[in-house]
C-alpha atoms as a PDB file:
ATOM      1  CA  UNK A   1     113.015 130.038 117.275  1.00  0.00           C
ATOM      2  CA  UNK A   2     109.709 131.250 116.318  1.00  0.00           C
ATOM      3  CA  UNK A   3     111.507 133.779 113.894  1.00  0.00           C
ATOM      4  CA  UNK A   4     113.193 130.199 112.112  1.00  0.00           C
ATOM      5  CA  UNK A   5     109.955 128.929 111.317  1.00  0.00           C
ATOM      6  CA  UNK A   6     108.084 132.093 110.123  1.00  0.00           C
ATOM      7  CA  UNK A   7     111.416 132.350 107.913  1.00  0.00           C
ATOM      8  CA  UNK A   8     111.337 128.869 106.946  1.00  0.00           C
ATOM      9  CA  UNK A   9     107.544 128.432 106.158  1.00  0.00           C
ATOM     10  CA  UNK A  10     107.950 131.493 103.798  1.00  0.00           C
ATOM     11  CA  UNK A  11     110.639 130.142 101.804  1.00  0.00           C
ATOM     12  CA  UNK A  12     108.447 126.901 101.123  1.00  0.00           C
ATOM     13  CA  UNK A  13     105.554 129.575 100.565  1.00  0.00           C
ATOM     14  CA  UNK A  14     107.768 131.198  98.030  1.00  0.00           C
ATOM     15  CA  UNK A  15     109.201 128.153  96.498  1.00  0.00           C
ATOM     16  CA  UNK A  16     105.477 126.823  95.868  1.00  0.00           C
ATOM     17  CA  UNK A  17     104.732 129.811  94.413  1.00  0.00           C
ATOM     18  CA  UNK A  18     107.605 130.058  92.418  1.00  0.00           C
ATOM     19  CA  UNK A  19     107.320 126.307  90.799  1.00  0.00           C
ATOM     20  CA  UNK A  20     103.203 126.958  90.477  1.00  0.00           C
ATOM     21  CA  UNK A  21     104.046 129.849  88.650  1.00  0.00           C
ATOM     22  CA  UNK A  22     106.750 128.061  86.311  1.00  0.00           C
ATOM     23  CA  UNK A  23     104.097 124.837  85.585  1.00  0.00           C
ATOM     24  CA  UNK A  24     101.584 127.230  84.741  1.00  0.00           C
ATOM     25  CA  UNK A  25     102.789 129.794  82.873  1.00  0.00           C
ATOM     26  CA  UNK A  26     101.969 128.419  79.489  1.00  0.00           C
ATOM     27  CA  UNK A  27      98.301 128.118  81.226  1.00  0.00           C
ATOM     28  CA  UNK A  28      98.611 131.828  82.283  1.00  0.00           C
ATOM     29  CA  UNK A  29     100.253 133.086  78.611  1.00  0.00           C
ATOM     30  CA  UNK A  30      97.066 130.977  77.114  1.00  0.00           C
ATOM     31  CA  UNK A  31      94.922 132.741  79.058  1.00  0.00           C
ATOM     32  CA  UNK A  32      96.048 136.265  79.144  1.00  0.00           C
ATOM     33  CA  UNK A  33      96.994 136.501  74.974  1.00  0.00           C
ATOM     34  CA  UNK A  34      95.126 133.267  73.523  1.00  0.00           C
ATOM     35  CA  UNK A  35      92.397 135.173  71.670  1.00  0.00           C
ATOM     36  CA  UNK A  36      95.702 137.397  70.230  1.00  0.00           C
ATOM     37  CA  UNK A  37      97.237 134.689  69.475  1.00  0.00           C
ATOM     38  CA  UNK A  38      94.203 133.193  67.061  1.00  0.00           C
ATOM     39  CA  UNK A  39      93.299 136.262  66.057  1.00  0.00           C
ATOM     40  CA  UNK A  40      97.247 136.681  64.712  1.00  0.00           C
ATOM     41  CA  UNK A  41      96.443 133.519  63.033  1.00  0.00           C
ATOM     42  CA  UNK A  42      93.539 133.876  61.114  1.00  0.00           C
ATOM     43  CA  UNK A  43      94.793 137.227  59.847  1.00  0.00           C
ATOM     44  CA  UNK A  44      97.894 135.720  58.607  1.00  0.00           C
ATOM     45  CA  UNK A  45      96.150 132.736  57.064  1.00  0.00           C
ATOM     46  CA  UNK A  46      93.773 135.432  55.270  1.00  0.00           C
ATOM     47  CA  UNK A  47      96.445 137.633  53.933  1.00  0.00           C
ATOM     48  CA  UNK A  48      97.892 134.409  52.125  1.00  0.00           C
ATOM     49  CA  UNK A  49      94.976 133.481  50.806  1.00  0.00           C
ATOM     50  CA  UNK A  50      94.383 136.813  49.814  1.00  0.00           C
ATOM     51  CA  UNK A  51      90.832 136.421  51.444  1.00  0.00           C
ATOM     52  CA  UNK A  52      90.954 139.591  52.953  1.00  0.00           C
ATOM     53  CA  UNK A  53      89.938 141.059  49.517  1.00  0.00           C
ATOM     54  CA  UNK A  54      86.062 139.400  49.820  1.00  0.00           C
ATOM     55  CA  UNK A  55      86.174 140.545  53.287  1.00  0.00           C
ATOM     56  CA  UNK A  56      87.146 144.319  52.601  1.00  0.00           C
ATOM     57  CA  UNK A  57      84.105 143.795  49.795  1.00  0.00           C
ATOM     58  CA  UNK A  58      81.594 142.571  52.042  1.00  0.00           C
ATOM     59  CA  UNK A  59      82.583 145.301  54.866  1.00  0.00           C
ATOM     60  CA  UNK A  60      82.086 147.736  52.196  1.00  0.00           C
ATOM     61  CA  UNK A  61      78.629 146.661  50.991  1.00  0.00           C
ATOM     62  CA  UNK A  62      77.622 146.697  54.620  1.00  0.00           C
ATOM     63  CA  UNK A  63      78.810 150.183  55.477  1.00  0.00           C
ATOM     64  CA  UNK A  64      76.822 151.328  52.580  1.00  0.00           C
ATOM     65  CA  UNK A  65      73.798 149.527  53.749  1.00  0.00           C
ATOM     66  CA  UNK A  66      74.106 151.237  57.425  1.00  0.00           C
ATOM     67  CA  UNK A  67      74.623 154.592  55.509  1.00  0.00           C
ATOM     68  CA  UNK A  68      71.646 154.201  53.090  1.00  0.00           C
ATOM     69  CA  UNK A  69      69.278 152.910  56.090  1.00  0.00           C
ATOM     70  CA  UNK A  70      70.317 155.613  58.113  1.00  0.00           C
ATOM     71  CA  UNK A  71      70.212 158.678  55.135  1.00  0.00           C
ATOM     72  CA  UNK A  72      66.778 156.996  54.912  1.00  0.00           C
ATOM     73  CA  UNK A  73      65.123 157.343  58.878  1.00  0.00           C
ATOM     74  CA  UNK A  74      66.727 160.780  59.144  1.00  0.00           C
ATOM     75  CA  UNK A  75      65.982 162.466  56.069  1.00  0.00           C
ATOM     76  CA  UNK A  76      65.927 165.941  57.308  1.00  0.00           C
ATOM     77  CA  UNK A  77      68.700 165.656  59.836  1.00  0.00           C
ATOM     78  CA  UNK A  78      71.191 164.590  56.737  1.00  0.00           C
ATOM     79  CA  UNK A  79      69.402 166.803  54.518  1.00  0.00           C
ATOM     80  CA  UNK A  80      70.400 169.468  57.114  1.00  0.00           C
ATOM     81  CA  UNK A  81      74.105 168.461  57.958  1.00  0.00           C
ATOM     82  CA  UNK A  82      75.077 168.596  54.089  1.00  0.00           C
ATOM     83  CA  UNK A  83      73.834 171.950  53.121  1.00  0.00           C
ATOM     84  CA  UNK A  84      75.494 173.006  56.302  1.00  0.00           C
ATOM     85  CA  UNK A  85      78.552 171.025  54.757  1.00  0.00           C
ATOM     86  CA  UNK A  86      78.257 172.623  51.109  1.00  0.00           C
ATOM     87  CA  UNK A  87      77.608 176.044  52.895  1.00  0.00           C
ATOM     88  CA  UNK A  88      81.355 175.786  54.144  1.00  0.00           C
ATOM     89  CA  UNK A  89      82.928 174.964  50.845  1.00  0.00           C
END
C-alpha cells in the first residue's frame, strides 16, 4: 500500500515537473541563449546597414593605437623581436 503512494506521489512529482518545465521553457530558452539571440540581431541589423564598415574602421584605428602605445613603452623589447625577425628572413 505504501509502495501505491510512493508510486503515485512520483507521478504527480513528475507531472509537475513536466508541465513547469513546458510553461517555462520560453523563460529557460530566454535565459540560456537571450544574449545570442540579440547579439544575432544587432549583427544582422549592421550587415544591412552596412554599418559594420565604420566599425571594422574604428577597430582598426584602435589596434593601431594599442600597437603604437605599446612599440612606444617597450622600445628595446620590439627593437629586439624584429631584428630577431629580419635575422630569419
Amino acid at each position: 500500500m505504501s509502495q501505491n503512494n510512493n508510486e503515485n506521489e512520483n507521478e504527480n512529482n513528475n507531472e509537475k515537473n513536466f508541465n513547469y518545465y513546458q510553461e517555462n521553457s520560453f523563460n529557460y530558452f530566454v535565459s540560456k541563449y537571450g544574449g545570442a539571440v540579440i547579439g544575432g540581431l544587432i549583427a544582422l541589423i549592421l550587415c544591412f546597414t552596412e554599418l559594420y564598415k565604420i566599425l571594422v574602421s574604428i577597430v582598426i584605428v584602435l589596434a593601431g593605437v594599442v600597437i603604437g602605445n605599446y612599440v612606444q613603452k617597450n622600445k628595446s623589447n620590439v627593437k629586439e623581436k624584429l631584428k630577431q625577425f629580419i635575422d630569419k628572413f
